[in-house]
Protein backbone atom coordinates (compact mmCIF):
# COMPACT_ATOMS: atom_id res chain seq x y z
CA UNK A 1 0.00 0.00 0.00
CA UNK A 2 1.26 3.67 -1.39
CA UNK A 3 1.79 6.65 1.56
CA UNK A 4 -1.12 8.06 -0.74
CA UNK A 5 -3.46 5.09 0.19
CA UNK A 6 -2.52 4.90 3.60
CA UNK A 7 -3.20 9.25 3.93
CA UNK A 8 -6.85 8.75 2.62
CA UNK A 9 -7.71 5.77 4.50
CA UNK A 10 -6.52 8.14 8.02
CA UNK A 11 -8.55 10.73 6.24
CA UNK A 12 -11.54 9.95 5.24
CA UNK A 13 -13.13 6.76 2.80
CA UNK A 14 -12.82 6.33 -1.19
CA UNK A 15 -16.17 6.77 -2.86
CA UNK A 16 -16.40 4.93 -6.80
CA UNK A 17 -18.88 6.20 -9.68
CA UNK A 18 -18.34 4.84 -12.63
CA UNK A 19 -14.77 5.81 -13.49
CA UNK A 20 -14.44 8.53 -11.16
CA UNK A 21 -12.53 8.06 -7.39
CA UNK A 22 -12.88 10.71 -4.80
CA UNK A 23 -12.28 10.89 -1.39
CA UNK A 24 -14.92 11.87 1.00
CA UNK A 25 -13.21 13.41 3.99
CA UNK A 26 -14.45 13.78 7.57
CA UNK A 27 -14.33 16.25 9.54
CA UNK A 28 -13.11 15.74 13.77
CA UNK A 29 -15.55 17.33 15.48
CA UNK A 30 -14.33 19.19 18.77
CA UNK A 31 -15.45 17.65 22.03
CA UNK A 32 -16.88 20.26 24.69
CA UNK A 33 -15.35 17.70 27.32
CA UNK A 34 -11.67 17.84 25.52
CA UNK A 35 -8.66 19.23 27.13
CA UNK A 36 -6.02 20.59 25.49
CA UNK A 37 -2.40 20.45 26.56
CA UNK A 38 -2.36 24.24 26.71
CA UNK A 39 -5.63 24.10 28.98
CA UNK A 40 -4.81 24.70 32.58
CA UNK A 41 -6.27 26.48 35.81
CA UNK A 42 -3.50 28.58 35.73
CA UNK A 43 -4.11 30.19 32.32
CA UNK A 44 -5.88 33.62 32.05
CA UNK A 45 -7.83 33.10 28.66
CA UNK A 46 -9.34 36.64 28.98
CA UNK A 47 -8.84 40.60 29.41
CA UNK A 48 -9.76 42.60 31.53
CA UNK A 49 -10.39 41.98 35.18
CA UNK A 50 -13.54 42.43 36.88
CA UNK A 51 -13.68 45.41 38.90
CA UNK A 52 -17.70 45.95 38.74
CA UNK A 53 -18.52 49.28 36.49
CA UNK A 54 -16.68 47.36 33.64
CA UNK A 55 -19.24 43.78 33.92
CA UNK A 56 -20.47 44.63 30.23
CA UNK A 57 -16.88 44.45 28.99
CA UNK A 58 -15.26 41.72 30.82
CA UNK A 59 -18.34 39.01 30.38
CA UNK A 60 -18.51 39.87 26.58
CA UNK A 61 -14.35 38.91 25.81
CA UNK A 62 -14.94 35.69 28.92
CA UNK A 63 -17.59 34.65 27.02
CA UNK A 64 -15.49 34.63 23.70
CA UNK A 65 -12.67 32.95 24.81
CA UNK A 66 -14.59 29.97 26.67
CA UNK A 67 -16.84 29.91 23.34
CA UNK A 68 -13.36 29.60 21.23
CA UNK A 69 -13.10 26.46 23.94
CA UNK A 70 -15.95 25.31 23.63
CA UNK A 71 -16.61 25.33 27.08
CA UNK A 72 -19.19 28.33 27.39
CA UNK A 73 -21.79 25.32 28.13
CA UNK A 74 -20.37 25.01 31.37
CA UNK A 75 -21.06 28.27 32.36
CA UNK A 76 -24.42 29.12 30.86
CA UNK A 77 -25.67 25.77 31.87
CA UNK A 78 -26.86 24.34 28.67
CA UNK A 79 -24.22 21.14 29.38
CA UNK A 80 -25.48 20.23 32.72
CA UNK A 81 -24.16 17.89 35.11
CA UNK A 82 -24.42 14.33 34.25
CA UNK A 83 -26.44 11.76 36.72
CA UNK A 84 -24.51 9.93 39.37
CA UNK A 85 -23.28 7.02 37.71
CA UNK A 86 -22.79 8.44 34.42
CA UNK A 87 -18.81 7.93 32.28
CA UNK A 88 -19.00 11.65 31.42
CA UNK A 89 -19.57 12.80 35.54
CA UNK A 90 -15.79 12.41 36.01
CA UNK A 91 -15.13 14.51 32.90
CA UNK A 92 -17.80 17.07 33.58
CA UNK A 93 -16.60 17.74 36.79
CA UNK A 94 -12.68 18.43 35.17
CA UNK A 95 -14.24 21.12 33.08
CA UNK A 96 -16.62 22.55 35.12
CA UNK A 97 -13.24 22.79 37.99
CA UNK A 98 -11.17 23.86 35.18
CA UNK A 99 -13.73 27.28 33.78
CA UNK A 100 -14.33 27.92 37.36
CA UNK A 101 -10.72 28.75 38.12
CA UNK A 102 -10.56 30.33 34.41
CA UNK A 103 -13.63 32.89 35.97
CA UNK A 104 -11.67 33.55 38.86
CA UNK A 105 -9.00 34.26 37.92
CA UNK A 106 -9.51 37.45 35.79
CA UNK A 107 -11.97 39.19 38.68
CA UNK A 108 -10.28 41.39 40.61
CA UNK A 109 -9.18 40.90 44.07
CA UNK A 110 -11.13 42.73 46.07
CA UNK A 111 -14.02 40.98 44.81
CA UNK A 112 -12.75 37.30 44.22
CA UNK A 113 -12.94 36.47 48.04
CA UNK A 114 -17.15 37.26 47.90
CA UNK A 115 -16.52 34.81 45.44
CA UNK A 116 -15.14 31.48 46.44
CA UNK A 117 -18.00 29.44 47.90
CA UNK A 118 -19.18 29.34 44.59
CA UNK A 119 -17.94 25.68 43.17
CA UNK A 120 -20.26 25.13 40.25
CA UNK A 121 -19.23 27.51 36.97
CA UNK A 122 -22.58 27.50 35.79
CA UNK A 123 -23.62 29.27 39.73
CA UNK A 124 -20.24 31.54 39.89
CA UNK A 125 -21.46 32.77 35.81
CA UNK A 126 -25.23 33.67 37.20
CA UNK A 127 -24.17 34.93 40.45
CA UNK A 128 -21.39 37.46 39.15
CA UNK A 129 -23.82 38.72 36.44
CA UNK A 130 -27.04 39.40 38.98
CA UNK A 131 -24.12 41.36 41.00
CA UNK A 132 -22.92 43.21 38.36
CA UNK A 133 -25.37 43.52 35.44
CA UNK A 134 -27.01 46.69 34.64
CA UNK A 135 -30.69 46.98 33.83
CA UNK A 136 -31.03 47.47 30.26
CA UNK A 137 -33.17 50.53 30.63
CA UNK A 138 -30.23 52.15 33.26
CA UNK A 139 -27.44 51.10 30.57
CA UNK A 140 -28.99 52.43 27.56
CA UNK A 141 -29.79 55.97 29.68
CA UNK A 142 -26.03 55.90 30.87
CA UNK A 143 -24.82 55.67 26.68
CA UNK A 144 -27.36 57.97 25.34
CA UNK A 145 -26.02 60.42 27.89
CA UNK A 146 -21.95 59.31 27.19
CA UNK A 147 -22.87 60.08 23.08
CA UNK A 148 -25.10 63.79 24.23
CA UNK A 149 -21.78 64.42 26.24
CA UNK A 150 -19.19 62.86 23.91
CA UNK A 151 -17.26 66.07 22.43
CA UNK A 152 -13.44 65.86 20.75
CA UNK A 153 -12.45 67.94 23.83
CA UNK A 154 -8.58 68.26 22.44
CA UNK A 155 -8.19 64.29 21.51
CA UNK A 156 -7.05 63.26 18.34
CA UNK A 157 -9.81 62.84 15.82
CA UNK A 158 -9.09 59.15 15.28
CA UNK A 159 -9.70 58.67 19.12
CA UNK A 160 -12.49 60.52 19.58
CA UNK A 161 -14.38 58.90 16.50
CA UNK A 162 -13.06 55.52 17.73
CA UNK A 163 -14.78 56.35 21.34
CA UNK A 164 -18.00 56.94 19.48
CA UNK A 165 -18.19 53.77 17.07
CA UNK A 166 -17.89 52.29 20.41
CA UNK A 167 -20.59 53.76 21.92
CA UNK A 168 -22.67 53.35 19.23
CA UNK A 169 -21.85 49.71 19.01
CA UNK A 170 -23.00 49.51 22.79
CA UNK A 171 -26.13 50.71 22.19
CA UNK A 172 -26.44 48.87 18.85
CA UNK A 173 -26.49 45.66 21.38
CA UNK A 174 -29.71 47.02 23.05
CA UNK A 175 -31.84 48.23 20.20
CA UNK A 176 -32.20 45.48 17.03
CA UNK A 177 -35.58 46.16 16.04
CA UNK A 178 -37.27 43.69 14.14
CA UNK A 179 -40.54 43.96 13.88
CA UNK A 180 -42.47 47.51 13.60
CA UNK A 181 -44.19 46.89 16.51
CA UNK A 182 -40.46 46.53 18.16
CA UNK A 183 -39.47 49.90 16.08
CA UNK A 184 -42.47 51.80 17.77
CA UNK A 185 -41.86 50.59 21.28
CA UNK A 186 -38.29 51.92 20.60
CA UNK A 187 -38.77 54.87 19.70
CA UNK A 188 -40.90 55.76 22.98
CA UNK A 189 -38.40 54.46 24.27
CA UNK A 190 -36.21 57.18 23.08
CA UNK A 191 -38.59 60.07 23.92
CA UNK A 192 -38.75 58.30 27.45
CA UNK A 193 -34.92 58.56 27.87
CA UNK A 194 -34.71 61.77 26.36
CA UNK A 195 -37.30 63.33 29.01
CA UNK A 196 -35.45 61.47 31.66
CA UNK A 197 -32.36 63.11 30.98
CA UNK A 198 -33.15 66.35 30.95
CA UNK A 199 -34.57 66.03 34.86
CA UNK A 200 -32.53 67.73 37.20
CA UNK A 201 -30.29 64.89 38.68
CA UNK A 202 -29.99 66.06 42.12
CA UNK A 203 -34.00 66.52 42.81
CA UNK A 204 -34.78 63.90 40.82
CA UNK A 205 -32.20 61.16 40.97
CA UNK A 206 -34.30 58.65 43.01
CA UNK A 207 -37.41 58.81 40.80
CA UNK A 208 -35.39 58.63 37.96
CA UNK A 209 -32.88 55.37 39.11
CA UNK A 210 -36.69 53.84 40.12
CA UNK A 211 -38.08 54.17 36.53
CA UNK A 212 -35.15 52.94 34.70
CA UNK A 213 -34.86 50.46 37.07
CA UNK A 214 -38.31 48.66 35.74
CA UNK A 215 -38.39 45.75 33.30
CA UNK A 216 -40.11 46.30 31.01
CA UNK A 217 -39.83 50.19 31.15
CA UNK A 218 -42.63 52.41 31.89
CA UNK A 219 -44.12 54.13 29.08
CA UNK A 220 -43.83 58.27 28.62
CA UNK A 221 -46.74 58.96 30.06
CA UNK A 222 -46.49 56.72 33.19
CA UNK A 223 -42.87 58.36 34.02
CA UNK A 224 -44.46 61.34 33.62
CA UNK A 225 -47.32 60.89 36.11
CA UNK A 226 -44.47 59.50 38.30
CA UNK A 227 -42.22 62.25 38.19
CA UNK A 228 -45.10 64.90 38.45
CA UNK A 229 -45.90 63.25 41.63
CA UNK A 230 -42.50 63.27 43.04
CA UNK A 231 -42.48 66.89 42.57
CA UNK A 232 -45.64 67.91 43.94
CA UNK A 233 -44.53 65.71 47.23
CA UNK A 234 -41.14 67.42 47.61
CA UNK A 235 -42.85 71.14 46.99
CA UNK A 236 -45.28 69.92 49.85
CA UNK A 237 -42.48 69.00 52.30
CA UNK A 238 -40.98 72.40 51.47
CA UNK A 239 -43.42 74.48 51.90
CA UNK A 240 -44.13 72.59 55.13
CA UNK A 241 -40.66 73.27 56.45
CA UNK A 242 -40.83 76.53 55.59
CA UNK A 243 -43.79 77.14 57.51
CA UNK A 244 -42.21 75.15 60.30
CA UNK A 245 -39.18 77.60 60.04
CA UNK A 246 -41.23 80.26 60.29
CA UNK A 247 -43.26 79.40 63.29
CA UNK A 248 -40.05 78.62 65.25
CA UNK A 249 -38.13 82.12 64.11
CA UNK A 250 -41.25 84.38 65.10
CA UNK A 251 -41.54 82.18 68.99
CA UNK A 252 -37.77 82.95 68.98
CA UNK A 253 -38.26 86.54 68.64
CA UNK A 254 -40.87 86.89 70.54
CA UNK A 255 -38.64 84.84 73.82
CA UNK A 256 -35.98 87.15 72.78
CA UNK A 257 -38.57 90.50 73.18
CA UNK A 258 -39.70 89.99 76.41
CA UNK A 259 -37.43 90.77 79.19
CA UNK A 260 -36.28 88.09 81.31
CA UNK A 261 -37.26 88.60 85.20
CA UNK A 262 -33.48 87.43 86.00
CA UNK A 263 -32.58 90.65 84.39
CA UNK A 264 -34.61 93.06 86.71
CA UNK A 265 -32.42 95.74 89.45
CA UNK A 266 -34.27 95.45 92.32
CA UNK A 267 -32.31 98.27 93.74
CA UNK A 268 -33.17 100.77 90.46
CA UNK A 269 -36.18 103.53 90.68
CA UNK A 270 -38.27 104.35 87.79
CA UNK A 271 -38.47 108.37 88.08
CA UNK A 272 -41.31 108.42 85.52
CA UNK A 273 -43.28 105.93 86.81
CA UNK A 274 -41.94 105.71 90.83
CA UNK A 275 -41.67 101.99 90.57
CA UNK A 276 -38.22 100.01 91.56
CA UNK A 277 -37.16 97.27 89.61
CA UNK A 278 -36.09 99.37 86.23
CA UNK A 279 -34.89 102.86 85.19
CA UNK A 280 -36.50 105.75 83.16
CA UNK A 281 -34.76 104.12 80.26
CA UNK A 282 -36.96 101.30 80.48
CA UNK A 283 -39.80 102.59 81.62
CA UNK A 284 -42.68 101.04 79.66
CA UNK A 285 -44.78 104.30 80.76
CA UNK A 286 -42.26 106.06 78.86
CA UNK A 287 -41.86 103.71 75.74
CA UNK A 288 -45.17 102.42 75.18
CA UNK A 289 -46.45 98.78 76.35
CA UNK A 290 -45.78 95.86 74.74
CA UNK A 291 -47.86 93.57 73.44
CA UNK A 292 -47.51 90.65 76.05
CA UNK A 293 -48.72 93.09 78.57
CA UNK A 294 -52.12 92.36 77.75
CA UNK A 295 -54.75 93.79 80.18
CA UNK A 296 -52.58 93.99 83.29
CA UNK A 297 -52.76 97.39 85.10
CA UNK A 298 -50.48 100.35 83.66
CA UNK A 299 -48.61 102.59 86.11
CA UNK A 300 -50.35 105.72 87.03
CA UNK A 301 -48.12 107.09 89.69
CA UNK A 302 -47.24 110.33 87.85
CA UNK A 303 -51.53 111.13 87.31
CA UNK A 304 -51.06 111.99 91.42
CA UNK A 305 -49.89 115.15 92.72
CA UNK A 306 -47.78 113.18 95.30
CA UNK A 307 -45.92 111.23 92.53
CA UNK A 308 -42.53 113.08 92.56
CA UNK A 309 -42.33 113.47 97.39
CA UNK A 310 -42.85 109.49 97.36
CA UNK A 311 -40.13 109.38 94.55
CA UNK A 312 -37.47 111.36 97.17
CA UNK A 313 -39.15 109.52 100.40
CA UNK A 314 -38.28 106.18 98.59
CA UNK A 315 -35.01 107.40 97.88
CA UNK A 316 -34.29 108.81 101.35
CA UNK A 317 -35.27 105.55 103.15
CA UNK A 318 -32.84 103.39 100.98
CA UNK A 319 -30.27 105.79 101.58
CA UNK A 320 -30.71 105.86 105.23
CA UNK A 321 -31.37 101.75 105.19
CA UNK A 322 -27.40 101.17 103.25
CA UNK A 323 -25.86 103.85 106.21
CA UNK A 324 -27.35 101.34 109.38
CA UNK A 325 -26.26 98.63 107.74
């Protein structure tokens, strides 16, 4: 037998018609369950780490790489563990060991240790990606803002094109319209993140994060109801602090009016009014009577033609009182 024979027989199988020969060949199919000798836990198959803000990134080029593999199965769960018993349970369990050391090692280490008690790859994939995922209604807000905002700002031209394709790409991945019912819920979409993004982020940050947050989203007239809402509350709870403010600055000023007792000479003589306790400077008969006075009774001591004698007869008998003592 010729090399050439013994090639095509390794190859594939010799198929006769009439007077024509050709060769058939087969193709080797890859195994998901194969290991190759450059296949080890030690290997980082994938760029970058996972820090969190960057989950969109790093699953898309894990996901390649364990795809190139062949072993992406493992980790989305659509080659699941074989029953007890089964040939392929040993083999499973290699893999599964080998992507969940793969996954590990390109998160970050800060994060890897929330990480470890996860065994199974198919658990560690779903786990890391309810952690990290963004809603798609948050994500798409977050790039229709980055392309609004996305100016050359002094970059090269190459790199600031290059920063847009990629945006663009990004939110290419969200909207793929098929249908025109899909084209018209898109582009209320659009008018719904376009009135979202114009709302003042610091009053209405909450509301906002809360709509976006829904699945499916809310249409534009729903958000609309929900964000006139939130702003009739917050002008309610500011007009009722206000009014609270107010209350407590006018009982303040009105403590602050009224003299304190504490404060009162006992040894000082009114010579308008005759009375000890205050001078002439304080003399309510001289400046008028407050308000708080109410209906008490108002000095008339100066109406009497004895007014100023038991002024000087007070006077004399305190004098007199400090010269025995």
């Amino acid at each position: 037998m010729s090399d050439e024979d013994s090639a095509v027989k390794k190859s594939g199988s010799l198929i006769t018609s009439g007077s024509n020969t050709r060769t058939e060949m087969t193709r080797r199919r890859i195994d998901p369950y194969d290991l190759s000798s450059g296949d080890n836990p030690g290997s980082v198959i994938s760029q970058p780490q996972l820090r969190g803000p960057n989950y969109d990134e790093w699953a898309m080029n894990l996901r390649l790489a364990l795809r190139a593999r062949k072993k992406f199965g493992f980790a989305d769960g659509t080659i699941p563990k074989p029953d007890e018993g089964s040939d392929d349970l040993e083999d499973w369990w290699a893999n599964n060991a080998m992507v969940v050391s793969w996954i590990r090692l390109i998160v970050a280490p800060d994060l890897s240790s929330s990480l470890s008690h996860h065994e199974v790859a198919c658990d560690l994939w779903t786990h890391i990606q309810k952690r990290f995922s963004v809603k798609n209604g948050q994500h798409v807000q977050r790039l229709k803002t980055e392309l609004a905002n996305c100016q050359r700002k002094g970059f090269a031209v190459e790199a600031y094109y290059g920063k847009l394709t990629k945006l663009w790409t990004s939110l290419a991945d969200f909207q793929r319209a098929k249908t025109v019912e899909e084209i018209a819920r898109e582009r209320e979409e659009d008018k719904l993140h376009q009135f979202l993004m114009g709302l003042d982020e610091a009053v209405f940050g909450a509301v906002k994060s809360s709509l976006l947050a829904r699945d499916p989203l809310p249409s534009l007239d729903e958000a609309y109801q929900v964000v006139t809402q939130d702003e009739e509350s917050k002008r309610a709870s500011r007009l009722l602090e206000e009014h609270n403010e107010g209350v407590s600055f006018a009982v303040q000023a009105s403590s602050r009016s009224k003299p304190s007792p504490q404060l009162r000479d006992p040894s000082a003589i009114c010579t308008v009014c005759g009375r000890t306790g205050h001078l002439a400077a304080n003399c309510f008969r001289k400046l008028g009577y407050p308000y708080w006075w109410g209906d008490r009774p108002r000095s008339k001591l100066l109406n009497t033609p004895m007014g100023p004698q038991v002024i000087v007869a007070n006077r004399l008998l305190r004098l007199l009182n400090r010269i025995m003592v």
